[in-house]
Protein backbone atom coordinates (compact mmCIF):
# COMPACT_ATOMS: atom_id res chain seq x y z
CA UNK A 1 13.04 -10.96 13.47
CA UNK A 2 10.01 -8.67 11.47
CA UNK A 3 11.06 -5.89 9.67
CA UNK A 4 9.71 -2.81 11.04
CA UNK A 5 5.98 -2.67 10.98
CA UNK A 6 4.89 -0.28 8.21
CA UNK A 7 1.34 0.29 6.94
CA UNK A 8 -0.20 -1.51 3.50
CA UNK A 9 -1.15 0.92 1.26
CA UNK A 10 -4.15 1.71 -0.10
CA UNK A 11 -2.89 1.21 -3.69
CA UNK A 12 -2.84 -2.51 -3.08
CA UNK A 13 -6.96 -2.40 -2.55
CA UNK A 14 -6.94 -0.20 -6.34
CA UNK A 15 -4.82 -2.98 -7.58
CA UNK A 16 -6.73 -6.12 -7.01
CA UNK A 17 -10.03 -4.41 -7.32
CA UNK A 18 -11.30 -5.00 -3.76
CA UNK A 19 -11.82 -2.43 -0.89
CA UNK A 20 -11.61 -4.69 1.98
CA UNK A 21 -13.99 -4.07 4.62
CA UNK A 22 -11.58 -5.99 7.23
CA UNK A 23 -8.81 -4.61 6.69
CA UNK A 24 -7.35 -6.84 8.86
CA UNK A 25 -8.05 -9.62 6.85
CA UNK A 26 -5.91 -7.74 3.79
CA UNK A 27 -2.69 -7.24 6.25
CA UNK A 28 -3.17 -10.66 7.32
CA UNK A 29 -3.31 -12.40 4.05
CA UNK A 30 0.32 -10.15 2.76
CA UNK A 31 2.23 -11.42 6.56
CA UNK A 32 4.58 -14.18 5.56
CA UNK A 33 5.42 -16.83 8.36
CA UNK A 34 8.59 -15.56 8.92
CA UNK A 35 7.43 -12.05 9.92
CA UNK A 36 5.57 -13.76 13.45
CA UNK A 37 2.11 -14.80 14.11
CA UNK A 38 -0.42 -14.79 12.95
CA UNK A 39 0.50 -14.73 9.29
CA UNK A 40 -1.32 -15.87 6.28
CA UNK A 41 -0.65 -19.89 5.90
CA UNK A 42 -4.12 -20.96 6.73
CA UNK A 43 -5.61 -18.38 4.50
CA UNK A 44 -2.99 -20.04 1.42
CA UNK A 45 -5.19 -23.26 2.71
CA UNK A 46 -8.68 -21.88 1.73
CA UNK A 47 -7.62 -19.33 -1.30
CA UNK A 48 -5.74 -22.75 -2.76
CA UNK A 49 -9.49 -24.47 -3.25
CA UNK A 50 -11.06 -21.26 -3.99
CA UNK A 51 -8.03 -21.25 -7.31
CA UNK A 52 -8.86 -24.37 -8.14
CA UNK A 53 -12.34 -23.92 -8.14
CA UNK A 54 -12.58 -20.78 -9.97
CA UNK A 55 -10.48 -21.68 -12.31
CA UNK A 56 -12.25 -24.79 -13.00
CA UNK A 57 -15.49 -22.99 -13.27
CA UNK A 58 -14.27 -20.55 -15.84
CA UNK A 59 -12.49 -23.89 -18.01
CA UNK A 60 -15.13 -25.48 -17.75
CA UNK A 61 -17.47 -22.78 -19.30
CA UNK A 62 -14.79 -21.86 -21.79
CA UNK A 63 -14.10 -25.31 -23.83
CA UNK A 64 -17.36 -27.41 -23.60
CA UNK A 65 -15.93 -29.91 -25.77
CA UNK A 66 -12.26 -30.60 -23.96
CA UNK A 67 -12.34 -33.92 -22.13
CA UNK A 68 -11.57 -34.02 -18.12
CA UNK A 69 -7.99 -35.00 -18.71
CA UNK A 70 -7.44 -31.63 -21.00
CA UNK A 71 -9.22 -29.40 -18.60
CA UNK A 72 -7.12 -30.85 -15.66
CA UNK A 73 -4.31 -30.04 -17.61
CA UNK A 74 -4.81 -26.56 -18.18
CA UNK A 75 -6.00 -25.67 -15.06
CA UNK A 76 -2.71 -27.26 -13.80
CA UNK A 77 -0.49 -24.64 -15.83
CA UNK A 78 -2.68 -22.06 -14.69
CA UNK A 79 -2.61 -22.63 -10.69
CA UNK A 80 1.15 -23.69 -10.97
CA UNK A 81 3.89 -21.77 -8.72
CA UNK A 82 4.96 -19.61 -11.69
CA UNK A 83 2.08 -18.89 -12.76
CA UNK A 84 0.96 -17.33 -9.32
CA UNK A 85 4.04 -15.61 -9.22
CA UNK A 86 3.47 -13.81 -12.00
CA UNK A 87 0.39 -12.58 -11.07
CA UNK A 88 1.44 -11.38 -8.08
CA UNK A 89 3.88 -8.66 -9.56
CA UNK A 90 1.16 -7.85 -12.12
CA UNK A 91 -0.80 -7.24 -8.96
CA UNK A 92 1.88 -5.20 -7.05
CA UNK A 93 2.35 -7.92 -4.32
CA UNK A 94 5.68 -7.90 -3.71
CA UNK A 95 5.96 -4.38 -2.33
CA UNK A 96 3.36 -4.81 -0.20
CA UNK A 97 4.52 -8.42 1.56
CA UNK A 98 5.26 -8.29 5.53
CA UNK A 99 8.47 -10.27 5.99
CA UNK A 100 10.88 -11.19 8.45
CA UNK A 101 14.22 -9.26 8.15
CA UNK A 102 15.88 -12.00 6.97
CA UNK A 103 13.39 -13.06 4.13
CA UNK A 104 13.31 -9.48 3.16
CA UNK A 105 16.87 -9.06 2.82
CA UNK A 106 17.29 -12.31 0.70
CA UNK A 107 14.93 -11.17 -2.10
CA UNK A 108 12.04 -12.89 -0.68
CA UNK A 109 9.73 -9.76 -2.37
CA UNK A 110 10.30 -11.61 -5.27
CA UNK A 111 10.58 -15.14 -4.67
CA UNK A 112 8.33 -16.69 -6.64
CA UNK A 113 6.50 -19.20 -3.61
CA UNK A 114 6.27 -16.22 -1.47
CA UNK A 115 4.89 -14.51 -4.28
CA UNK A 116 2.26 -17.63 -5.08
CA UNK A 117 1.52 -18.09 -1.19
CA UNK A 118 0.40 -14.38 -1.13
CA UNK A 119 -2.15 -14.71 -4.08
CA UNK A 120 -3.83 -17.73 -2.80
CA UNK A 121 -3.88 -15.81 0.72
CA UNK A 122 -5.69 -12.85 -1.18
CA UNK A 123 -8.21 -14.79 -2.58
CA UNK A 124 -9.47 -16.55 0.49
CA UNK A 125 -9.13 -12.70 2.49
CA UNK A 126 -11.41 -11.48 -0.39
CA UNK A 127 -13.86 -14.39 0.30
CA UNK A 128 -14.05 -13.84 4.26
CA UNK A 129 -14.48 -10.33 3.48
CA UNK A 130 -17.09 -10.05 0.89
CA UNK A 131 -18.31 -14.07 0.11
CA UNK A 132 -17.25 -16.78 -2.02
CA UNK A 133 -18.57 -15.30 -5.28
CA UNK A 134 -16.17 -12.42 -4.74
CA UNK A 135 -13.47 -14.26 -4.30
CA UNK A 136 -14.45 -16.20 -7.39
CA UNK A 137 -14.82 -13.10 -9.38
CA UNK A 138 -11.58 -11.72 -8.58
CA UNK A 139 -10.10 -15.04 -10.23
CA UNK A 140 -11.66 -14.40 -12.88
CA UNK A 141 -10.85 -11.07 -13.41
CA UNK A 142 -7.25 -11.46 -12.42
CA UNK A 143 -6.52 -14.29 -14.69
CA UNK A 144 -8.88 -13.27 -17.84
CA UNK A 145 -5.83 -12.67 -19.68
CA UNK A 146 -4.30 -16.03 -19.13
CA UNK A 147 -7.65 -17.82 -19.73
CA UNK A 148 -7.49 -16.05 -23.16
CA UNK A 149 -4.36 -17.00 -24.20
CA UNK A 150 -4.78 -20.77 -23.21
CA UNK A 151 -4.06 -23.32 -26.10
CA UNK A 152 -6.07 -26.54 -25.66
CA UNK A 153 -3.78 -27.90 -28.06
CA UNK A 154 -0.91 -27.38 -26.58
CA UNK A 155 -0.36 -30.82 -24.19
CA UNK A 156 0.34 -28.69 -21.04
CA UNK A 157 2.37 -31.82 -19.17
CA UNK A 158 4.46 -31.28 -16.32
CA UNK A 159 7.52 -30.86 -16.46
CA UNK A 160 8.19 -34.67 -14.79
CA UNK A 161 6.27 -35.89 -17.20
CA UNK A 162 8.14 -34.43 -20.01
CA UNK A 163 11.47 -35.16 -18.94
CA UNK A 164 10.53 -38.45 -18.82
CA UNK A 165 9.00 -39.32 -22.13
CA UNK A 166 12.19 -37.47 -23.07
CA UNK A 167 14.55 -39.76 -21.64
CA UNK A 168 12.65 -42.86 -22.51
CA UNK A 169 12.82 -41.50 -26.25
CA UNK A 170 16.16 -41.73 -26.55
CA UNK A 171 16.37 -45.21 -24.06
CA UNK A 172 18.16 -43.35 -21.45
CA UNK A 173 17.57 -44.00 -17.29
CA UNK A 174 14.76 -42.36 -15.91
CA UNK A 175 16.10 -39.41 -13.50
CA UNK A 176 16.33 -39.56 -9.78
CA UNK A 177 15.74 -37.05 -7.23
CA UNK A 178 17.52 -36.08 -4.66
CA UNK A 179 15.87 -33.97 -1.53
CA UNK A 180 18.74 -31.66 -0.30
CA UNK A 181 16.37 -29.41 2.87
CA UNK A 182 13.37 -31.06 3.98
CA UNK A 183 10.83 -27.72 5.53
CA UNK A 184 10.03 -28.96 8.65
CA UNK A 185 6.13 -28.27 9.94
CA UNK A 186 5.80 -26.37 5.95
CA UNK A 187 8.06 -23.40 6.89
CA UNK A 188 10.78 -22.68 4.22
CA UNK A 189 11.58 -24.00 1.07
CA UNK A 190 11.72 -27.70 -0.36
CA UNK A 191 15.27 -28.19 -2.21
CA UNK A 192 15.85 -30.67 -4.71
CA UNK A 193 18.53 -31.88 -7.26
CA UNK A 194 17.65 -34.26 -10.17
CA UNK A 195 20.25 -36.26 -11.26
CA UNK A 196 20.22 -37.24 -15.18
CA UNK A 197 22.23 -39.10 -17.54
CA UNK A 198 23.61 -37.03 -19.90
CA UNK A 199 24.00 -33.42 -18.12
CA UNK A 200 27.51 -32.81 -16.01
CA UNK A 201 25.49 -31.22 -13.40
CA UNK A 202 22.53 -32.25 -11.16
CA UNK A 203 19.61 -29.81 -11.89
CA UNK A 204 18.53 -27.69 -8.70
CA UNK A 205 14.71 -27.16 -8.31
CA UNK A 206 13.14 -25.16 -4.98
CA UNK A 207 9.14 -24.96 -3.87
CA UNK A 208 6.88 -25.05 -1.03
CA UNK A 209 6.97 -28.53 -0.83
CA UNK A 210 8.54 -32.02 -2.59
CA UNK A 211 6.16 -31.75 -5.35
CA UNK A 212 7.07 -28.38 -6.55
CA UNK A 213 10.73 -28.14 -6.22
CA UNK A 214 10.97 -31.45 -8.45
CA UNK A 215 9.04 -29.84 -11.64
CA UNK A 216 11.27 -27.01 -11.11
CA UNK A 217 14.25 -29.36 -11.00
CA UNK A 218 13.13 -31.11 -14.15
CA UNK A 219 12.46 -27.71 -15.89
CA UNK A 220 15.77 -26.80 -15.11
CA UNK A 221 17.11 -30.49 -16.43
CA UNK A 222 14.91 -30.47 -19.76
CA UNK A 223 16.31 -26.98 -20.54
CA UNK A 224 19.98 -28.16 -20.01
CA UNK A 225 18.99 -31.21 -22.34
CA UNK A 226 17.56 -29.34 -25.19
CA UNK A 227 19.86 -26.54 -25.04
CA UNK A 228 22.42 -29.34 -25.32
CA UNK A 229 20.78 -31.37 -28.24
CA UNK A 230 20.47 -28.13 -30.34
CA UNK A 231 24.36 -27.12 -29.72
CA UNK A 232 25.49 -30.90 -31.01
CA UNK A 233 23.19 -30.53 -34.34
């Protein structure tokens, strides 16, 4: 069941430095699934290569001499769930989201795939609105900071990846992943558990689909190892 309707404010518009001339198109791109139809999935669709290509356009311009592989990785850490999510309350999102009662109630104004779904929404609203290059230059206003502060240097692998070359350091097993809730038709979250030699505990990991929750997972694992390693020295 929807929470009760209630208007999107202005403020949002101020925020994200866009006065919609649909408006519809803003209240559509902030409606989460689980407040009813229509809602804002198949805008996530079109925002999601919008991302992608913006931020590729700005890498691209940025660091003429990095190599595919090294631009591919930093546009991964910037695109990534968290990253999103971050954005979003920088932007004000959460407020502004149109959930279902029980989403709302469950902290789903700050869940962080909500959170991501919503900016990719925004960005393809803003290019239906007002053109591609709009929607393109709101990435690259909105993420100028995090563009800035990018270290090429810095190997940016996922967090799979990481754990592991980890494990294979030291000669332990390579981890295995367990899918707890399977969304079914993409509605609600992916969870995971990554079972690893060494920690008591699997290591929980949630996203918007396989993919996701299992970096999360092996975050969450890496952490736990690391943490561990520097108590035992």
């Amino acid at each position: 069941m929807a929470e009760e309707a209630r208007p999107v404010r202005g403020d949002i518009e101020a925020s994200i430095g866009h006065r919609f001339s649909r408006r519809d198109l803003l209240v559509l791109a902030l409606t989460h699934p689980s407040y009813g139809q229509p809602h804002n999935e198949r805008l996530e669709f079109l925002g999601d290569a919008l991302l992608n290509l913006g931020i590729a356009e700005e890498l691209f311009r940025r660091y003429p001499g990095l190599r595919e592989g090294q631009l591919s990785r930093l546009r991964a850490n910037l695109v990534r769930e968290e990253t999103l999510a971050r954005l979003a309350r920088e932007l004000g999102v959460g407020p502004e989201l149109r959930l279902g009662g029980g989403e709302a109630a469950t902290g789903g104004r700050d869940r962080d795939s909500i959170l991501a779904d919503a900016v990719e929404a925004l960005i393809a609203a803003i290019s239906l609105d007002a053109g591609t290059a709009a929607a393109l230059a709101a990435v690259s206003r909105w993420f100028a900071g995090l563009l800035a502060a990018q270290d090429p240097d810095v190997s940016h692998k996922d967090p799979k990846t990481e754990l592991q070359e980890y494990l294979q350091g030291r000669r332990k097993p390579l981890p295995r992943y367990e899918v707890l809730v399977f969304p079914e038709a993409g509605a609600g979250l992916c969870r995971v558990q990554a079972h690893v030699e060494g920690l008591a505990e699997p290591s929980p990991g949630e996203g918007r689909n396989r993919r996701i929750a299992e970096q999360q997972a092996a975050r969450h694992a890496l952490g736990a190892l690391r943490a561990g390693e520097g108590m035992s020295t």
